[in-house]
N, C-alpha and C. Protein backbone atom coordinates (compact mmCIF):
# COMPACT_ATOMS: atom_id res chain seq x y z
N UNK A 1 -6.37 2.98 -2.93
CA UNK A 1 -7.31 3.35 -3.94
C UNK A 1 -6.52 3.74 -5.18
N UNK A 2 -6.84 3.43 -6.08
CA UNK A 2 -6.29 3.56 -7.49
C UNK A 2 -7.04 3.96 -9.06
N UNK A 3 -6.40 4.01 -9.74
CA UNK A 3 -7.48 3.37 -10.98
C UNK A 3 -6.61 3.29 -12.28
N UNK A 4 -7.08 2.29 -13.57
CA UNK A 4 -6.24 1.98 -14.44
C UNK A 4 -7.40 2.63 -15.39
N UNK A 5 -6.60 2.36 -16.79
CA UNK A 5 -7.56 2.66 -18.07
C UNK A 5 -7.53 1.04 -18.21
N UNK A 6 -9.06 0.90 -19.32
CA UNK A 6 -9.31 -0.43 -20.10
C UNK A 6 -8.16 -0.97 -20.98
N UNK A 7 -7.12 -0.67 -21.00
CA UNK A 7 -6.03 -1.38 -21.69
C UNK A 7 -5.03 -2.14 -21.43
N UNK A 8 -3.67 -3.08 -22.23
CA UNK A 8 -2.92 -3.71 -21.15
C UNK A 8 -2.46 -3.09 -20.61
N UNK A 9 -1.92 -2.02 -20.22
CA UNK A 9 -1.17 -1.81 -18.99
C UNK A 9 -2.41 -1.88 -17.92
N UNK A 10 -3.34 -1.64 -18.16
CA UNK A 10 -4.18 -1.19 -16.58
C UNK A 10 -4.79 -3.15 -16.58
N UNK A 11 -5.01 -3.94 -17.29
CA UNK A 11 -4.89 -5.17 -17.21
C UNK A 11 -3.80 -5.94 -16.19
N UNK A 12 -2.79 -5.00 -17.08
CA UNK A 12 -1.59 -6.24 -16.44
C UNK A 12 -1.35 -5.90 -14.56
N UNK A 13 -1.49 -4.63 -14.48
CA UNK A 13 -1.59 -3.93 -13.20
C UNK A 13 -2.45 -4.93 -12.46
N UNK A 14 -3.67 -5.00 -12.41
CA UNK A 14 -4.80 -5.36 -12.20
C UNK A 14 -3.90 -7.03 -11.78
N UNK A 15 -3.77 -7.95 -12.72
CA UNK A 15 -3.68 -8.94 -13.22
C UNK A 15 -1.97 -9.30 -11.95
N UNK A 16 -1.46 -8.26 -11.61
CA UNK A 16 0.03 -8.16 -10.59
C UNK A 16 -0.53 -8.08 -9.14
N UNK A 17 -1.50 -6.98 -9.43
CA UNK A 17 -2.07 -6.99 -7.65
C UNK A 17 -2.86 -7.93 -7.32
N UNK A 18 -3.52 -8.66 -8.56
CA UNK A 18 -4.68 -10.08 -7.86
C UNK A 18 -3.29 -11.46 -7.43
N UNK A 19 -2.45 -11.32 -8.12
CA UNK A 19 -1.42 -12.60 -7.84
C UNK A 19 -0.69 -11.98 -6.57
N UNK A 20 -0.88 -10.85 -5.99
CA UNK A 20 -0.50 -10.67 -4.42
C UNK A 20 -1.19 -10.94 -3.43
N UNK A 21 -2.59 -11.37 -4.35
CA UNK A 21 -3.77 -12.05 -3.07
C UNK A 21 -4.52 -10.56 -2.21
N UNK A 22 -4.20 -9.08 -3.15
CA UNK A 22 -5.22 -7.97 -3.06
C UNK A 22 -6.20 -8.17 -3.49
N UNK A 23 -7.29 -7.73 -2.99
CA UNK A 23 -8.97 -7.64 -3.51
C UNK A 23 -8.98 -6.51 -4.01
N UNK A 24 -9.29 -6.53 -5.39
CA UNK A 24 -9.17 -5.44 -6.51
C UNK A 24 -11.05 -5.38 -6.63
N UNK A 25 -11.45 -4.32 -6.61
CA UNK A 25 -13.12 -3.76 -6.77
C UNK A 25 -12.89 -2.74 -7.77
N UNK A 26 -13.86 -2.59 -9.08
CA UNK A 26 -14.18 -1.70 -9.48
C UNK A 26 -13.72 -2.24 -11.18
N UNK A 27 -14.21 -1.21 -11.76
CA UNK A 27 -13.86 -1.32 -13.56
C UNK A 27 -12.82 -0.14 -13.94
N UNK A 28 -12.38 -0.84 -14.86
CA UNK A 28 -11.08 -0.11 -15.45
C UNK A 28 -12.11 1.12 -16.68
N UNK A 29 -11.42 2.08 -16.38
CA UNK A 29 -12.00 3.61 -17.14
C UNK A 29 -11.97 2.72 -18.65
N UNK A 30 -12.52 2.91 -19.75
CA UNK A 30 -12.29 2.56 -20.66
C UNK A 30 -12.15 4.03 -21.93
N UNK A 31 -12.62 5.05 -20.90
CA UNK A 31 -12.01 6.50 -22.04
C UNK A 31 -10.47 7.00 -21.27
N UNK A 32 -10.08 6.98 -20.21
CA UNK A 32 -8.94 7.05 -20.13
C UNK A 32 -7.05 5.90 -20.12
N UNK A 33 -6.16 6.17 -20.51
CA UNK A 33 -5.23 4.79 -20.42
C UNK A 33 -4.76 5.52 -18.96
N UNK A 34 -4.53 3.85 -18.80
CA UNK A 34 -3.44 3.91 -17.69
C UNK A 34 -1.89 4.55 -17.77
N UNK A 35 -1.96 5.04 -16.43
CA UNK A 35 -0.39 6.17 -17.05
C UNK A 35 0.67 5.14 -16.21
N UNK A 36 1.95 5.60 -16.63
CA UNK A 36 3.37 4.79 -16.07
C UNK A 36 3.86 6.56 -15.80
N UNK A 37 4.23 6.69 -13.98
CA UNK A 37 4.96 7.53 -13.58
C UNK A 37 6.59 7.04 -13.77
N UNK A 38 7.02 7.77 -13.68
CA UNK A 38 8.37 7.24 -13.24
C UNK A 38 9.20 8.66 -12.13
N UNK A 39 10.37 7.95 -12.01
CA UNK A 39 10.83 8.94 -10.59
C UNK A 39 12.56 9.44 -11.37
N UNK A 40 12.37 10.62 -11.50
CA UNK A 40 14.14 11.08 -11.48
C UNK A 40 14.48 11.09 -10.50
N UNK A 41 16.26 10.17 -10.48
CA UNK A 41 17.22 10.84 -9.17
C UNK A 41 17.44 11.52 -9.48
N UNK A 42 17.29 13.15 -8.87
CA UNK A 42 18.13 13.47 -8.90
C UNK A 42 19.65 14.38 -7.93
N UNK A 43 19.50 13.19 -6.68
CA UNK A 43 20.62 13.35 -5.47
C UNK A 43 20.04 11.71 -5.05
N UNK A 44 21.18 11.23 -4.53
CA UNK A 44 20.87 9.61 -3.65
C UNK A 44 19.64 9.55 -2.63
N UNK A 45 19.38 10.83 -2.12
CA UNK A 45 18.09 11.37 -1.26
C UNK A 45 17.01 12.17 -1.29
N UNK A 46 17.14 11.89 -3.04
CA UNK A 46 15.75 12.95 -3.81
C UNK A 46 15.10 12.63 -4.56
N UNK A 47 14.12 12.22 -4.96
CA UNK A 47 13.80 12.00 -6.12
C UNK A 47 12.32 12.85 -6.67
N UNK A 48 12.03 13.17 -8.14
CA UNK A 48 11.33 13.75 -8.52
C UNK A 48 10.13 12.99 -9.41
N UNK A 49 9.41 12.83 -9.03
CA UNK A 49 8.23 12.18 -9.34
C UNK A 49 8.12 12.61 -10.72
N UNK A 50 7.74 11.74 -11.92
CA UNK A 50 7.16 12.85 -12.84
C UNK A 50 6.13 11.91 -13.89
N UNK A 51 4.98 12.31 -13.90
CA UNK A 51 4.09 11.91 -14.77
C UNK A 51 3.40 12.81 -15.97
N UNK A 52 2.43 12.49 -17.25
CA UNK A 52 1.52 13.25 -18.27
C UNK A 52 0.67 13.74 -17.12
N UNK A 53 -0.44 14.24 -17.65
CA UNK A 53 -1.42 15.28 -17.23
C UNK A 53 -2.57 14.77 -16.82
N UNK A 54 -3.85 15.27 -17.03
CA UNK A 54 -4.76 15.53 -16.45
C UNK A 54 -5.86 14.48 -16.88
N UNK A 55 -5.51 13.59 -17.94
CA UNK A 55 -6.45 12.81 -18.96
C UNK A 55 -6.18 11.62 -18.69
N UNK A 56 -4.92 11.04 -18.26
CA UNK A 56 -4.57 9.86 -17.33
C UNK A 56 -5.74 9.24 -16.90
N UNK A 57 -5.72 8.06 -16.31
CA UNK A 57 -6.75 7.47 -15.84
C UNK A 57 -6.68 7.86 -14.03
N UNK A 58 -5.43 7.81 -13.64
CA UNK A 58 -5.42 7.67 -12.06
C UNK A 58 -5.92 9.06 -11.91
N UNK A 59 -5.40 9.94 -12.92
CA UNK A 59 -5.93 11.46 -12.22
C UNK A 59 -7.13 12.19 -12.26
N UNK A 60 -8.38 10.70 -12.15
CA UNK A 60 -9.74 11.11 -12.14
C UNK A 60 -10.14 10.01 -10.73
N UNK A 61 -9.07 10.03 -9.61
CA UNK A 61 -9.83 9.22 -8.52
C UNK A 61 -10.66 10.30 -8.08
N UNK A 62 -11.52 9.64 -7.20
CA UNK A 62 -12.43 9.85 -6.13
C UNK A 62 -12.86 9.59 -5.45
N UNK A 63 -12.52 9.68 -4.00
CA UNK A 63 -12.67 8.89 -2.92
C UNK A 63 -14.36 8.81 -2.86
């Protein structure tokens, strides 16, 4: 379960998981963008997740 905003990144997302032959359901938020996490190393066996806040698109799922 996921979710993108109406823009390219949440397009191109969308547009990566259908060419893996996933069944993608649902509409892209069009008041929130899609966010890009990324991960600090910081040890070969750690890493620290780190994303923006609360206005993101993924951080309004709901199962």
């Amino acid at each position: 379960m996921g979710r993108v905003g109406a823009d390219t990144w949440g397009q191109r997302v969308l547009s990566e998981l259908r060419a893996e032959d996933l069944t993608v359901v649902g509409v892209a938020d069009p008041d929130a963008p899609t966010a890009l996490m990324t991960k600090e190393r910081s040890t070969p066996r750690c890493g620290i997740p780190q994303w923006p806040a609360s206005w993101l698109a993924f951080a309004v799922v709901c199962p």
